[in-house]
Protein backbone atom coordinates (compact mmCIF):
# COMPACT_ATOMS: atom_id res chain seq x y z
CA UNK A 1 59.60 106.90 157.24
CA UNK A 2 63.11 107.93 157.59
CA UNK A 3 65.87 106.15 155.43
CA UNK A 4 68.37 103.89 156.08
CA UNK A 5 71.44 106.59 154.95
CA UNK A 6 69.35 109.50 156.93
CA UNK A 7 69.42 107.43 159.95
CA UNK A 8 72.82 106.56 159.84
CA UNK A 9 73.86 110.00 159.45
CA UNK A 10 71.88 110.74 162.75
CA UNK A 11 73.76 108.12 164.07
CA UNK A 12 77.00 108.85 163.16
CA UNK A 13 76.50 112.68 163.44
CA UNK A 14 75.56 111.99 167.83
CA UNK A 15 78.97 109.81 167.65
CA UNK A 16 80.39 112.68 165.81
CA UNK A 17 79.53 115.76 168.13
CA UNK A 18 80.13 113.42 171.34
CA UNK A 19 83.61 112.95 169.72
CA UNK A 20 84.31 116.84 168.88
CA UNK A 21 83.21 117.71 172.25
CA UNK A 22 85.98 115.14 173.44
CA UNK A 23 88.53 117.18 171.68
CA UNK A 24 87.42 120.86 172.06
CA UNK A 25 87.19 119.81 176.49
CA UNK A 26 83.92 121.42 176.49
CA UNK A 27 82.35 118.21 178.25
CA UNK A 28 78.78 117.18 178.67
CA UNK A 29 77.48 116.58 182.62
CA UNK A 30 76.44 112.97 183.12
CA UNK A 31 72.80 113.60 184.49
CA UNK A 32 70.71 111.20 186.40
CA UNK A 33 68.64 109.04 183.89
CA UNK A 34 66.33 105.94 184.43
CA UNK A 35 68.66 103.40 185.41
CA UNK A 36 69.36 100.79 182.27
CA UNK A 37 68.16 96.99 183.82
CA UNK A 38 71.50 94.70 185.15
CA UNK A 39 72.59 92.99 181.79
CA UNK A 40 73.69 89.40 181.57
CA UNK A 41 77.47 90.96 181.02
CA UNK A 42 79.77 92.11 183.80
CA UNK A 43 79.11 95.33 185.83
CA UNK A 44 81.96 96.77 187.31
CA UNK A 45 83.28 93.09 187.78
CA UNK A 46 86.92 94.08 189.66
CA UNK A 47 89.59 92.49 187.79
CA UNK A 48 93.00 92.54 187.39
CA UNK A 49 94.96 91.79 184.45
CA UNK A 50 94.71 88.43 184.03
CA UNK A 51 90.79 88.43 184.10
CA UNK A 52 90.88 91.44 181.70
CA UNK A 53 93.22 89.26 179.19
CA UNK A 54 90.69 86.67 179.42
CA UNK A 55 88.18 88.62 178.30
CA UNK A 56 90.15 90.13 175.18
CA UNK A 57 91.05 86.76 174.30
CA UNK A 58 87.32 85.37 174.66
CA UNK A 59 85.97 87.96 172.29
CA UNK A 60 88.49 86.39 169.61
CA UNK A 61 87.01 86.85 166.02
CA UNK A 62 84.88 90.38 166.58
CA UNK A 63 86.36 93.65 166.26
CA UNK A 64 87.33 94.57 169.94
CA UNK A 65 88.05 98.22 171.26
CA UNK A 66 89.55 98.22 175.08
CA UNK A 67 88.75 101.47 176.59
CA UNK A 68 90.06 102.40 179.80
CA UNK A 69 88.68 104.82 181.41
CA UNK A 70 87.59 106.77 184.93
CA UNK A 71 84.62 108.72 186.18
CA UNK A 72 86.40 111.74 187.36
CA UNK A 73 88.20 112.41 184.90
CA UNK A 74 86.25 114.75 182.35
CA UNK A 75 88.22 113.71 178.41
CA UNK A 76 87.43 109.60 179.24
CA UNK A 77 83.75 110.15 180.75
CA UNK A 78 82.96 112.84 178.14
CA UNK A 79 83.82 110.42 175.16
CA UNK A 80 82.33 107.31 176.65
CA UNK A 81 78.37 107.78 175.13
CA UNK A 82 80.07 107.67 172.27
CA UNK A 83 81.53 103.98 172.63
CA UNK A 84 77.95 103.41 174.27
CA UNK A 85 76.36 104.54 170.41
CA UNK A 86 79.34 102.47 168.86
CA UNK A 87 78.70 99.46 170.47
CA UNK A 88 74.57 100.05 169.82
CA UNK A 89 74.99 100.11 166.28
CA UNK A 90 77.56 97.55 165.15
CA UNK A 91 77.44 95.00 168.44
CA UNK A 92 75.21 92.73 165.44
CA UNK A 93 77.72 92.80 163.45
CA UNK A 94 80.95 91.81 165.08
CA UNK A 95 81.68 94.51 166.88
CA UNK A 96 82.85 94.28 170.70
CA UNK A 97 83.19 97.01 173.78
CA UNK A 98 85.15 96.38 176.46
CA UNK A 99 85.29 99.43 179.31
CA UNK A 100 87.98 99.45 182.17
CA UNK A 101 86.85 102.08 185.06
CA UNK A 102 90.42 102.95 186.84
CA UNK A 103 88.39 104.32 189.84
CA UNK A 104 89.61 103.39 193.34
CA UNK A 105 87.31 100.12 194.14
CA UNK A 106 85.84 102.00 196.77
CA UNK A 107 84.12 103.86 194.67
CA UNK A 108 82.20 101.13 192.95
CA UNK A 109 78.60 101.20 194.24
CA UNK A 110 78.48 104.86 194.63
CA UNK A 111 80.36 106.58 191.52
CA UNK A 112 81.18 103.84 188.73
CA UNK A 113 78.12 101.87 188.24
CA UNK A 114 75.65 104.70 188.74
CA UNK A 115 77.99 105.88 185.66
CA UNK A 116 77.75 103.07 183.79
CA UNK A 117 73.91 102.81 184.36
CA UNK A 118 73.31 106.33 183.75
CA UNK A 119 74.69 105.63 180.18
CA UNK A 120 72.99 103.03 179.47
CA UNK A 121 75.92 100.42 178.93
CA UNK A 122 75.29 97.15 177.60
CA UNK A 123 79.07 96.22 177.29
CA UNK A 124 81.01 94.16 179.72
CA UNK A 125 82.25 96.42 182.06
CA UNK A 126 84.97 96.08 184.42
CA UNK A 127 87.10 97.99 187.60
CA UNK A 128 90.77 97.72 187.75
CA UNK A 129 91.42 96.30 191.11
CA UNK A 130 93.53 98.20 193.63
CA UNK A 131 97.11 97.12 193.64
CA UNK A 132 100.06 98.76 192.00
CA UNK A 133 100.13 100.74 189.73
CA UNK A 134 102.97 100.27 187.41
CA UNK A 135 102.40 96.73 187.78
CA UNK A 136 99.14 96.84 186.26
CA UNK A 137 100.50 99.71 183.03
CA UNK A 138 103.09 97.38 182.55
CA UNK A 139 100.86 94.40 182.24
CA UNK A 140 98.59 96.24 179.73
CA UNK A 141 101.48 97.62 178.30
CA UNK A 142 104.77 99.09 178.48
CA UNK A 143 104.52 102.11 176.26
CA UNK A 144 101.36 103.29 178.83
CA UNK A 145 102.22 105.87 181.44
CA UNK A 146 98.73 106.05 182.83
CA UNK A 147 97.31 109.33 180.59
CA UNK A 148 93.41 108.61 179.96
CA UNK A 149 91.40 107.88 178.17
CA UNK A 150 93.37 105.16 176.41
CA UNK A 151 91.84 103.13 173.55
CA UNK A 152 93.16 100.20 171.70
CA UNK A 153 91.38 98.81 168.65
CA UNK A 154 91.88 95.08 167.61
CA UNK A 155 91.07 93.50 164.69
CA UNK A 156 89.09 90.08 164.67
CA UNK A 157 92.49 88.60 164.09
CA UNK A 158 93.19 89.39 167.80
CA UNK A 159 96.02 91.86 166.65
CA UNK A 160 96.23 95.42 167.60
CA UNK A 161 95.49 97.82 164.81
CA UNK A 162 95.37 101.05 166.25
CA UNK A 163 96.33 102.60 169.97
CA UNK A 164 94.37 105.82 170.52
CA UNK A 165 96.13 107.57 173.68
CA UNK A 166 93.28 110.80 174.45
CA UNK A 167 90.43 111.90 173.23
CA UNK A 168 91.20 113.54 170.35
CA UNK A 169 89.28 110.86 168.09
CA UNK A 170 88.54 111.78 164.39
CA UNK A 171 84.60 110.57 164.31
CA UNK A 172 84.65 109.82 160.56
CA UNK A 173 88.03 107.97 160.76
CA UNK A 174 87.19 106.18 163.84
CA UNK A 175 84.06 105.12 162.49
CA UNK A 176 85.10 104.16 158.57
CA UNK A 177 88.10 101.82 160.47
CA UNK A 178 85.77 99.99 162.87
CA UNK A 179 83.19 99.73 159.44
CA UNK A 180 86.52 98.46 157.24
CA UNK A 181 87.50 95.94 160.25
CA UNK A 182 84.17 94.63 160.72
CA UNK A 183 84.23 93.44 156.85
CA UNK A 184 87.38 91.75 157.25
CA UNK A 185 87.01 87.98 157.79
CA UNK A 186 88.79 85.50 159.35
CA UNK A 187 91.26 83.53 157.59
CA UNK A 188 89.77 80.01 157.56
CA UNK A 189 91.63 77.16 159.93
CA UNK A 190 93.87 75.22 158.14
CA UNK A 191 93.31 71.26 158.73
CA UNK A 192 94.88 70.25 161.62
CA UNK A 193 94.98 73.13 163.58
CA UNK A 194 94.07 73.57 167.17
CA UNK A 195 90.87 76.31 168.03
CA UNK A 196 91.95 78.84 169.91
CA UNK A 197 91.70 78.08 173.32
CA UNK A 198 90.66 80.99 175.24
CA UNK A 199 90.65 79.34 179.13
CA UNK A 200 94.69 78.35 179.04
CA UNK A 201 97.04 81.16 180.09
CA UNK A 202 99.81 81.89 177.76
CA UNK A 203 103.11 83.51 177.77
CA UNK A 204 102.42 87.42 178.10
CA UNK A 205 104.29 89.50 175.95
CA UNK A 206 107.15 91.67 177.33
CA UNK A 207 105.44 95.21 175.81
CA UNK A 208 102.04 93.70 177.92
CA UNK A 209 98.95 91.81 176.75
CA UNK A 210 97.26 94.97 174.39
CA UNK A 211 100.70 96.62 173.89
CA UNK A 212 102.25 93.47 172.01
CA UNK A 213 98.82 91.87 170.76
């Protein structure tokens, strides 16, 4: 029976090589697979900002990584197994994946979920919807000028702890600071104060919902 450390390793070392191949731009082909069954979570729900806030905000307390991403273009769709084998292994613990497909809407049925199925994705899933542009970086965040893939990592405190603008992800770093955040616990509510309440827009901040989180 293979150990607990030699599995990990196996683990970490397909995260690892999925990673690499990110950075060196010699990309895998997404091949045709046994489509994965409709999950309970969204599939390529088209949203625009405000729905995509609401989900950051509802996965308060778990370690969250946004990844936006698109199908055609080969850094984002070469790293995403990787967030697929993330979210497989630490999903029990805390950890939450949510994936943003920037595809044109009309692409939906035919390109982006056959994607998403193809690799297998259990995480909530969602397609920007068309509109403007700049509107939409803006809203995410100011400092964004569109470049994929774009990463940001949040802590369970909601705040972000890490902006990751390509694909040039260190595996063993990546994966030691989602391990380190997933240990970190929640400060405990002080009496008298208000749960978070995840349905009630708030004020956006003026560097966009993930860029001043």
């Amino acid at each position: 029976m293979m150990s607990k450390s030699k599995a990990a390793l196996r683990v970490f070392g397909a995260v690892a090589g999925l990673i690499v191949i990110g950075m060196t731009g010699s990309l895998p082909v997404v091949r045709a697979q046994e489509s994965a069954p409709v999950s309970a979570v969204p599939l390529a729900e088209i949203a625009d900002v405000a729905r995509l806030e609401k989900a950051v905000k509802a996965a308060h307390g778990k370690v969250v990584l946004v990844n936006f991403w698109a199908s055609w273009n080969a850094p984002s769709a070469g790293i995403y197994p990787a967030f697929v084998l993330l979210y497989d292994r630490y999903h029990a613990e805390g950890l939450e994946v949510i994936s943003v497909s920037t595809d044109p809407t009309a692409q939906r049925e035919g390109r982006v979920i056959p994607f998403i199925l193809n690799n297998r994705t259990k995480f909530p899933t969602f397609l920007k919807a068309d509109g403007d542009i700049a509107a939409f970086l803006a809203a995410v965040d100011v400092n964004w000028t569109g470049t994929l893939p774009r990463t940001y990592v949040l802590g369970r405190d909601g705040h972000l702890r890490q902006i990751i603008p390509t694909a040039r992800i260190s595996a063993s770093r990546f994966e030691a600071q989602i391990r380190k955040l997933l240990k970190e616990e929640l400060p405990k509510p002080k009496r008298g104060d208000k749960p978070t309440d995840t349905s009630t827009p708030q004020k956006r901040s003026p560097n966009g919902f993930l860029g001043g989180a």
